[in-house]
C-alpha atoms as a PDB file:
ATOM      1  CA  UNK A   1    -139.968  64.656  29.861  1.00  0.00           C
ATOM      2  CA  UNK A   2    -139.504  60.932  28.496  1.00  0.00           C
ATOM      3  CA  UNK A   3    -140.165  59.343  25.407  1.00  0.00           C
ATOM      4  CA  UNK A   4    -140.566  55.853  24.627  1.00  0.00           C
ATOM      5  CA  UNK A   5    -138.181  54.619  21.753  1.00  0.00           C
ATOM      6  CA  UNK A   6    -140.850  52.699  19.298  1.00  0.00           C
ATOM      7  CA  UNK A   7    -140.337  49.244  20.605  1.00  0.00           C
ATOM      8  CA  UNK A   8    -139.553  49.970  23.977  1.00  0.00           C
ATOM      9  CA  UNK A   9    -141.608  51.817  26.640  1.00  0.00           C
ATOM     10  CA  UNK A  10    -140.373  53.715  29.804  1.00  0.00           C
ATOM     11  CA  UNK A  11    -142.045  53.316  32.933  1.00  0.00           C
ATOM     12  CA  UNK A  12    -144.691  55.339  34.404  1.00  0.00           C
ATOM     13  CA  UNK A  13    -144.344  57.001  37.618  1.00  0.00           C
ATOM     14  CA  UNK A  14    -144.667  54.576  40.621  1.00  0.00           C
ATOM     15  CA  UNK A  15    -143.844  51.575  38.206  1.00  0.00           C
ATOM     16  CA  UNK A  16    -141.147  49.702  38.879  1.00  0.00           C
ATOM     17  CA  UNK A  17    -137.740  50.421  36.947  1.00  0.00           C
ATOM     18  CA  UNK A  18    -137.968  47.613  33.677  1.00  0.00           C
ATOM     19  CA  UNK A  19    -136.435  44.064  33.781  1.00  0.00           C
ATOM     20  CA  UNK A  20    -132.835  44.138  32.599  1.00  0.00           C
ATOM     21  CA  UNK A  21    -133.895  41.576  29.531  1.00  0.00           C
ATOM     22  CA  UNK A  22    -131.135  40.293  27.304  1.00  0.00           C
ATOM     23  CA  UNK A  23    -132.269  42.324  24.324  1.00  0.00           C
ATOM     24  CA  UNK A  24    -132.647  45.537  26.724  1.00  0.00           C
ATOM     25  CA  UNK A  25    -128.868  44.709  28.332  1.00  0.00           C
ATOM     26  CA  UNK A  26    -127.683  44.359  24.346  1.00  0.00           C
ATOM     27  CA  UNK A  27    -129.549  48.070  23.728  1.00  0.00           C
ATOM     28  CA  UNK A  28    -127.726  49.396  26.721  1.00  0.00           C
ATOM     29  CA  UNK A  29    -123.957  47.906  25.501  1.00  0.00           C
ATOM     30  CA  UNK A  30    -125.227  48.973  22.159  1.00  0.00           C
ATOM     31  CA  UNK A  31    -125.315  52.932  23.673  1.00  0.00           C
ATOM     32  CA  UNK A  32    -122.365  52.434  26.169  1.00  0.00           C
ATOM     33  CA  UNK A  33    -120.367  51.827  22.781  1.00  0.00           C
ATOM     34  CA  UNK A  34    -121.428  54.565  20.693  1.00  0.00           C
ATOM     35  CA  UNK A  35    -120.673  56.371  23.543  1.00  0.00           C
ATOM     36  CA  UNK A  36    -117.407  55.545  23.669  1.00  0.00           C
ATOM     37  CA  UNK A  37    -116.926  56.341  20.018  1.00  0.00           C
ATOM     38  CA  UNK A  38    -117.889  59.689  20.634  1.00  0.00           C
ATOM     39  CA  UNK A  39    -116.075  60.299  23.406  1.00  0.00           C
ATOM     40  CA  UNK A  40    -112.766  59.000  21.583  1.00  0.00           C
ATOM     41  CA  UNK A  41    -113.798  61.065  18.598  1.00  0.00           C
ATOM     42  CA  UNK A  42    -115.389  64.756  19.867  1.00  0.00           C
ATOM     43  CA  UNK A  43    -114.105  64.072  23.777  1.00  0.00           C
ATOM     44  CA  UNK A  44    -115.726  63.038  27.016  1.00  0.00           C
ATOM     45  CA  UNK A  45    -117.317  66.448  27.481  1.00  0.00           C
ATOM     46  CA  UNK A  46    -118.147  67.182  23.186  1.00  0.00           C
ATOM     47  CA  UNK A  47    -120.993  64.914  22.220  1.00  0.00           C
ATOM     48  CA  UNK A  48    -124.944  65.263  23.282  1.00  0.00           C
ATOM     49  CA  UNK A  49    -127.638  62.941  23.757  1.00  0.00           C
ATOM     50  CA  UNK A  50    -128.609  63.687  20.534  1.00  0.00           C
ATOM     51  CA  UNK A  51    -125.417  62.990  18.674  1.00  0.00           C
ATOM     52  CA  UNK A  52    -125.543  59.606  20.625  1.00  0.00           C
ATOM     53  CA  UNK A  53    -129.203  58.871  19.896  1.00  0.00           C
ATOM     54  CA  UNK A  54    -127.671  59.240  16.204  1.00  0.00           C
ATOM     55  CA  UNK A  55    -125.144  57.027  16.581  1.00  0.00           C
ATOM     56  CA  UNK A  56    -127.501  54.014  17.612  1.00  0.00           C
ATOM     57  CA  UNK A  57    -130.988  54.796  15.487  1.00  0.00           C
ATOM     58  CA  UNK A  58    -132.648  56.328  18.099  1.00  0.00           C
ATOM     59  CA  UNK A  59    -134.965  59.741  19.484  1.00  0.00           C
ATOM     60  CA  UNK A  60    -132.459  61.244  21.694  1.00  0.00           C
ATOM     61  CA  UNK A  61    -135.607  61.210  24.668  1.00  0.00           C
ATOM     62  CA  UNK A  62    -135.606  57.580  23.676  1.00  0.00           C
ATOM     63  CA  UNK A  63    -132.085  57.064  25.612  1.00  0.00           C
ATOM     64  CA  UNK A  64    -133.935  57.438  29.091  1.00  0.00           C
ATOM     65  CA  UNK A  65    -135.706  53.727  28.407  1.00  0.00           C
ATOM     66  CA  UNK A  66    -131.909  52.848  29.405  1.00  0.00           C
ATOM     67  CA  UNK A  67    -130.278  55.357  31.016  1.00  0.00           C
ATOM     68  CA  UNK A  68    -131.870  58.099  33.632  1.00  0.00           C
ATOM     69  CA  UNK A  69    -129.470  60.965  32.604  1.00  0.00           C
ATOM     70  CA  UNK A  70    -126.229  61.644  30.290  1.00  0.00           C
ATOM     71  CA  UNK A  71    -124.527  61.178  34.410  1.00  0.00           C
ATOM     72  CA  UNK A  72    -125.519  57.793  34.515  1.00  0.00           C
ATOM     73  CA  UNK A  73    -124.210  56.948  30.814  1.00  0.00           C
ATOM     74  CA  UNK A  74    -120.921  58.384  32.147  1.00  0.00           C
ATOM     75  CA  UNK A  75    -121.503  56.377  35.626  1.00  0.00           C
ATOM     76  CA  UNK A  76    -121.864  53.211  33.496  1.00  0.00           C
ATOM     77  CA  UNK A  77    -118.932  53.807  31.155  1.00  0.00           C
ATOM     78  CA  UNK A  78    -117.047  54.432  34.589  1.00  0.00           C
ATOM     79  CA  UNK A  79    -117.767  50.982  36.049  1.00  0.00           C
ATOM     80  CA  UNK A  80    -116.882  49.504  32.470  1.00  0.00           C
ATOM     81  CA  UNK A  81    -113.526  51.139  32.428  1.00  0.00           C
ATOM     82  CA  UNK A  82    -112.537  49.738  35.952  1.00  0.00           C
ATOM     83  CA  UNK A  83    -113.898  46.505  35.161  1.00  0.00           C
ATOM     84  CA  UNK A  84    -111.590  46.233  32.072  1.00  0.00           C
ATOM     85  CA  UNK A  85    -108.825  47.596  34.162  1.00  0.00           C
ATOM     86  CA  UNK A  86    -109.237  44.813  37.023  1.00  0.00           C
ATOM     87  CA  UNK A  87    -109.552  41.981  33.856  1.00  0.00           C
ATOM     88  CA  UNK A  88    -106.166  43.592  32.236  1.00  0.00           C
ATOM     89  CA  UNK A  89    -104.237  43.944  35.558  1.00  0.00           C
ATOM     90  CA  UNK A  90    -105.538  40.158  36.558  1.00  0.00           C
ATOM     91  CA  UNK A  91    -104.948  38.652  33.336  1.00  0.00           C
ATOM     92  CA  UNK A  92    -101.163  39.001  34.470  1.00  0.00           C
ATOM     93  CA  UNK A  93     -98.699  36.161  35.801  1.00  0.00           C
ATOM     94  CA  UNK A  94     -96.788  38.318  38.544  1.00  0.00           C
ATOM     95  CA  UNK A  95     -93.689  37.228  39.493  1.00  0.00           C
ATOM     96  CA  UNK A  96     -92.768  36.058  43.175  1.00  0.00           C
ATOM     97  CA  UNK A  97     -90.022  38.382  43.053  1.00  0.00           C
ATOM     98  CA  UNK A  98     -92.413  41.744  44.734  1.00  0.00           C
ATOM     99  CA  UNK A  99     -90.082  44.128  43.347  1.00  0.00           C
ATOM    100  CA  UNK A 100     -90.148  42.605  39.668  1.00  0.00           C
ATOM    101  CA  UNK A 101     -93.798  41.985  40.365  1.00  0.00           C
ATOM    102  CA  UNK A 102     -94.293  45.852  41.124  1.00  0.00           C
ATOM    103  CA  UNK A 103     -92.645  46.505  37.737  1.00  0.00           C
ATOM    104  CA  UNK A 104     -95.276  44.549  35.847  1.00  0.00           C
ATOM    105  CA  UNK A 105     -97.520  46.140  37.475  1.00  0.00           C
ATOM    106  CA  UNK A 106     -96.824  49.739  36.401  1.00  0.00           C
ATOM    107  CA  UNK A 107     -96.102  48.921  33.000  1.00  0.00           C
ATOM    108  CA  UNK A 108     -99.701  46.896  33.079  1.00  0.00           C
ATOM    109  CA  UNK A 109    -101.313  50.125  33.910  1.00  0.00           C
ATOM    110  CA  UNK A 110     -99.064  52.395  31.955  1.00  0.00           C
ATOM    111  CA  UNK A 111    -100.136  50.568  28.568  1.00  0.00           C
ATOM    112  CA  UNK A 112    -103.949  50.125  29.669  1.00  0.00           C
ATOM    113  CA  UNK A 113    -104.176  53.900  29.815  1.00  0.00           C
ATOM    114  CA  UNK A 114    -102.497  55.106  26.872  1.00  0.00           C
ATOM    115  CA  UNK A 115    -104.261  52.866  25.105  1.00  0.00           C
ATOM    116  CA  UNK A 116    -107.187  54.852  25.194  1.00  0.00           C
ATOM    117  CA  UNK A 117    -106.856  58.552  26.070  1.00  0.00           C
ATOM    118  CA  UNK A 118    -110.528  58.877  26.693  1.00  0.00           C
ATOM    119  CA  UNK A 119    -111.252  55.641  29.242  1.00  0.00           C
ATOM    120  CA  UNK A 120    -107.960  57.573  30.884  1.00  0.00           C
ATOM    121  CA  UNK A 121    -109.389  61.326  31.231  1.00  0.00           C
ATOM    122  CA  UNK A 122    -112.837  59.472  32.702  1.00  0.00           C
ATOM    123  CA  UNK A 123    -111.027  57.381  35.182  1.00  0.00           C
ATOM    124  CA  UNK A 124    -108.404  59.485  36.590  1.00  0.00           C
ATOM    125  CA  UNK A 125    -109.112  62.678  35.423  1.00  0.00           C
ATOM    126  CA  UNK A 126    -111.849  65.302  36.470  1.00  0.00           C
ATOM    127  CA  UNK A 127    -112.840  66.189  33.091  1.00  0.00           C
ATOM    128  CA  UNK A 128    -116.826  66.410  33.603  1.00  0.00           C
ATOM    129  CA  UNK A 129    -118.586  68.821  35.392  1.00  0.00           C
ATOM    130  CA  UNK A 130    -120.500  67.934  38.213  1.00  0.00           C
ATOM    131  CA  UNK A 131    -119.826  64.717  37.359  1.00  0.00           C
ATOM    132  CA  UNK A 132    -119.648  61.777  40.728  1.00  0.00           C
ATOM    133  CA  UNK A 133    -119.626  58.287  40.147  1.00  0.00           C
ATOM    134  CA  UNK A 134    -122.058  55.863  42.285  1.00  0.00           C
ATOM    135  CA  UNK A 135    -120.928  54.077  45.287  1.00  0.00           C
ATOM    136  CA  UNK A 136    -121.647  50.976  43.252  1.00  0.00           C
ATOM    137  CA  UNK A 137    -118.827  51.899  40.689  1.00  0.00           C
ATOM    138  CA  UNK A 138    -116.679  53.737  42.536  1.00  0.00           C
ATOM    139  CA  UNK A 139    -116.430  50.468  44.764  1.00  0.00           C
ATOM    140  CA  UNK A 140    -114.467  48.966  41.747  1.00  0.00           C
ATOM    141  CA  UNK A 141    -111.748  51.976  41.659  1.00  0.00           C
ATOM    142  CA  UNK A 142    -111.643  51.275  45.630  1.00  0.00           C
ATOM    143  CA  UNK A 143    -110.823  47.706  44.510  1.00  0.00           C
ATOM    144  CA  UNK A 144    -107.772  48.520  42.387  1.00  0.00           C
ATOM    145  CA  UNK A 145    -106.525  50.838  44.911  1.00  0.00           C
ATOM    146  CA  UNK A 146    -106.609  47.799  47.703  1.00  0.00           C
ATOM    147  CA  UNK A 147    -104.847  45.624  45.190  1.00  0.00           C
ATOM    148  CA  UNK A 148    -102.164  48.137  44.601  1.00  0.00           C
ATOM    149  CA  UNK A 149    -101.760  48.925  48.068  1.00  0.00           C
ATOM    150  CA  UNK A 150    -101.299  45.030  48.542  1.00  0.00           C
ATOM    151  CA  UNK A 151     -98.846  44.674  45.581  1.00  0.00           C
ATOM    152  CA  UNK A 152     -96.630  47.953  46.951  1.00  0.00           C
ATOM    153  CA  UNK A 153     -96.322  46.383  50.948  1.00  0.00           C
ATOM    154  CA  UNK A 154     -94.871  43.240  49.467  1.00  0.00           C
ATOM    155  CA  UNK A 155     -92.406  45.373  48.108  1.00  0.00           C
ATOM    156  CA  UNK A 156     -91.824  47.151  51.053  1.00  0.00           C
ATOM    157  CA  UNK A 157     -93.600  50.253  49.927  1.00  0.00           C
ATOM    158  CA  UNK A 158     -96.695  50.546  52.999  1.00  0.00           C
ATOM    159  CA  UNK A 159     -96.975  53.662  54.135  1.00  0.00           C
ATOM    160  CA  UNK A 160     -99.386  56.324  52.725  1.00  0.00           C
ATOM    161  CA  UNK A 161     -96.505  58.547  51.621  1.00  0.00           C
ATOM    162  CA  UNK A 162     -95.774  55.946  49.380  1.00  0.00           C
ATOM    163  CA  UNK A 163     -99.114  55.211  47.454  1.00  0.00           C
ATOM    164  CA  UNK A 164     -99.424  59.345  46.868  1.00  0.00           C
ATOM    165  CA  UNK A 165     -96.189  59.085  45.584  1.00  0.00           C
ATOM    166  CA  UNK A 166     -97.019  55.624  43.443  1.00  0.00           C
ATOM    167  CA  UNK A 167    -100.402  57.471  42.129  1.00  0.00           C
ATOM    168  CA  UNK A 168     -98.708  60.692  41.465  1.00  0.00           C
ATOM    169  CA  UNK A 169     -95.723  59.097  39.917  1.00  0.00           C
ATOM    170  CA  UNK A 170     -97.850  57.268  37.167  1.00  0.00           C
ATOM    171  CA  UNK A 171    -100.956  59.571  36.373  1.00  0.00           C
ATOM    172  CA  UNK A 172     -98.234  61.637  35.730  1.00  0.00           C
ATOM    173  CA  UNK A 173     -96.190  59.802  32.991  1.00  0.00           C
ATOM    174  CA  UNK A 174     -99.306  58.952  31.521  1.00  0.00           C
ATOM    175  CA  UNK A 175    -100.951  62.321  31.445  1.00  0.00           C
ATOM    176  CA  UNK A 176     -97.121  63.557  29.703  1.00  0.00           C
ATOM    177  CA  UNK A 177     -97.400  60.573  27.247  1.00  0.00           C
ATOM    178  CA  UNK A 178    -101.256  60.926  26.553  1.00  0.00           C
ATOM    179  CA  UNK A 179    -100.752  65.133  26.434  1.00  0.00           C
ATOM    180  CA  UNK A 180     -97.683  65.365  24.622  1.00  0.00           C
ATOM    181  CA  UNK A 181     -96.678  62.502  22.877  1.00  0.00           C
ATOM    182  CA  UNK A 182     -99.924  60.310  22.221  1.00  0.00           C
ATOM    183  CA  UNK A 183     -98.327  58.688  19.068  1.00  0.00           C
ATOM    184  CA  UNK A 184     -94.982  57.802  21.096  1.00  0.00           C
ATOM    185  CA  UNK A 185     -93.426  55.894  23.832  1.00  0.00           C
ATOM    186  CA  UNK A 186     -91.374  58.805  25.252  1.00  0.00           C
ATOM    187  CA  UNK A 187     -92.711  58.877  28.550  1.00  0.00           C
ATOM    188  CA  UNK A 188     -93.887  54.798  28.215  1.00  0.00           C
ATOM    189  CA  UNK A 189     -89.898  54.010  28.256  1.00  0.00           C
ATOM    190  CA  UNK A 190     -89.271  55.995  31.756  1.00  0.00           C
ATOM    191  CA  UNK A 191     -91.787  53.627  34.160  1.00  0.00           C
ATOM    192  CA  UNK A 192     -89.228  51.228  34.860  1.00  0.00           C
ATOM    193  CA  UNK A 193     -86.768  53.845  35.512  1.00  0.00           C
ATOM    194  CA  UNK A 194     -89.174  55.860  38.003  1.00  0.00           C
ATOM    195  CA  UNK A 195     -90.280  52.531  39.591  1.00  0.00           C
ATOM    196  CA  UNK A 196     -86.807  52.219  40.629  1.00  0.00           C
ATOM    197  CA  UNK A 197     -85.823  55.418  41.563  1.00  0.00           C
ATOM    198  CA  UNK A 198     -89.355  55.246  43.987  1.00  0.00           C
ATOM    199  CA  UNK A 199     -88.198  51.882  45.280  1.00  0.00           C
ATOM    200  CA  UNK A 200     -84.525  53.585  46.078  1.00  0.00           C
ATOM    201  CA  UNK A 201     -86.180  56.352  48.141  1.00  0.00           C
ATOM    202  CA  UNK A 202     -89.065  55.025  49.968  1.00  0.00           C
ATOM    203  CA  UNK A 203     -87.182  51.512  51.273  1.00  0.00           C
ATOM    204  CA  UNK A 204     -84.309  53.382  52.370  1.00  0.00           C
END
């Protein structure tokens, strides 16, 4: 069952879903950010709708006036994390040299994700039960994955093979750095090296 928070009111069945207002799309980056909080503090997986009900002054029932479940909080915070990964990886000047330009690249994406273990476990990692993003979000990890593929083929790197390889080469440094040495840069300092040694092997 639903509550209504005290100045907001959920609709009743066969209403239509509210009008995203400015004060209600404040409310709902209000909750997206106490979210994250809690998921950097207790984990993805450790925090209830009550704990984040607490966070922002509200009835834990009072959460649905913005979000339909605790799947669509995660949903959101999924779309938000991609979003902020497409802004970080196009805020950079890549150089016309595609091999130089691949290097940025991985270093871009190696610092984006251990900068935040938690937007890292949500994004690549299958940390949450049951858990499936919407087409709607999931269209923005699709859009990373055609800009890598992109970035790779000017390089010379264009078959499939190859973007496994890519993918599996740097979830895995970052899920070494973010596991076992989250205050270092022990694993950080080896992208450069394993972009090369994947360049060396897959253009031969």
């Amino acid at each position: 069952m639903r509550a209504s928070a005290s100045n907001d009111s959920t609709p009743a069945s066969g209403e239509e879903t509210p009008v995203d207002t400015p004060r209600r799309a404040q409310n709902r980056a209000r909750i997206l950010e106490a979210a994250w909080g809690l998921a950097r503090t207790q984990g993805l997986t450790g925090w209830s709708l009550r704990d984040l009900a607490g966070q922002v002054g509200m009835r834990a029932p009072s959460l649905y006036v913005y979000f339909d479940s605790k799947d669509q909080i995660y949903d959101a915070m999924f779309a938000q994390g991609y979003t902020e990964l497409l802004a970080t990886t196009g805020s950079v000047e890549l150089s016309d040299d595609p091999v130089e330009a691949v290097h940025q690249m991985a270093r871009t994406f190696m610092n984006f994700c251990v900068a935040d273990p938690a937007r890292v476990q949500l994004l690549f990692w299958r940390v949450i039960p049951g858990f499936t993003p919407s087409p709607a979000s999931y269209a923005l990890a699709e859009k990373t994955l055609e800009q890598t593929v992109d970035l790779l083929a000017r390089a010379g790197l264009s078959t499939p093979e190859a973007l496994d390889l890519w993918t599996a080469m740097l979830t895995g440094l970052v899920t070494q750095q973010v596991s076992n040495d989250p205050d270092g840069d022990r694993w950080v300092r080896l992208v450069d090296h394993a972009v090369d040694m994947l360049l060396a092997t897959e253009r031969v």
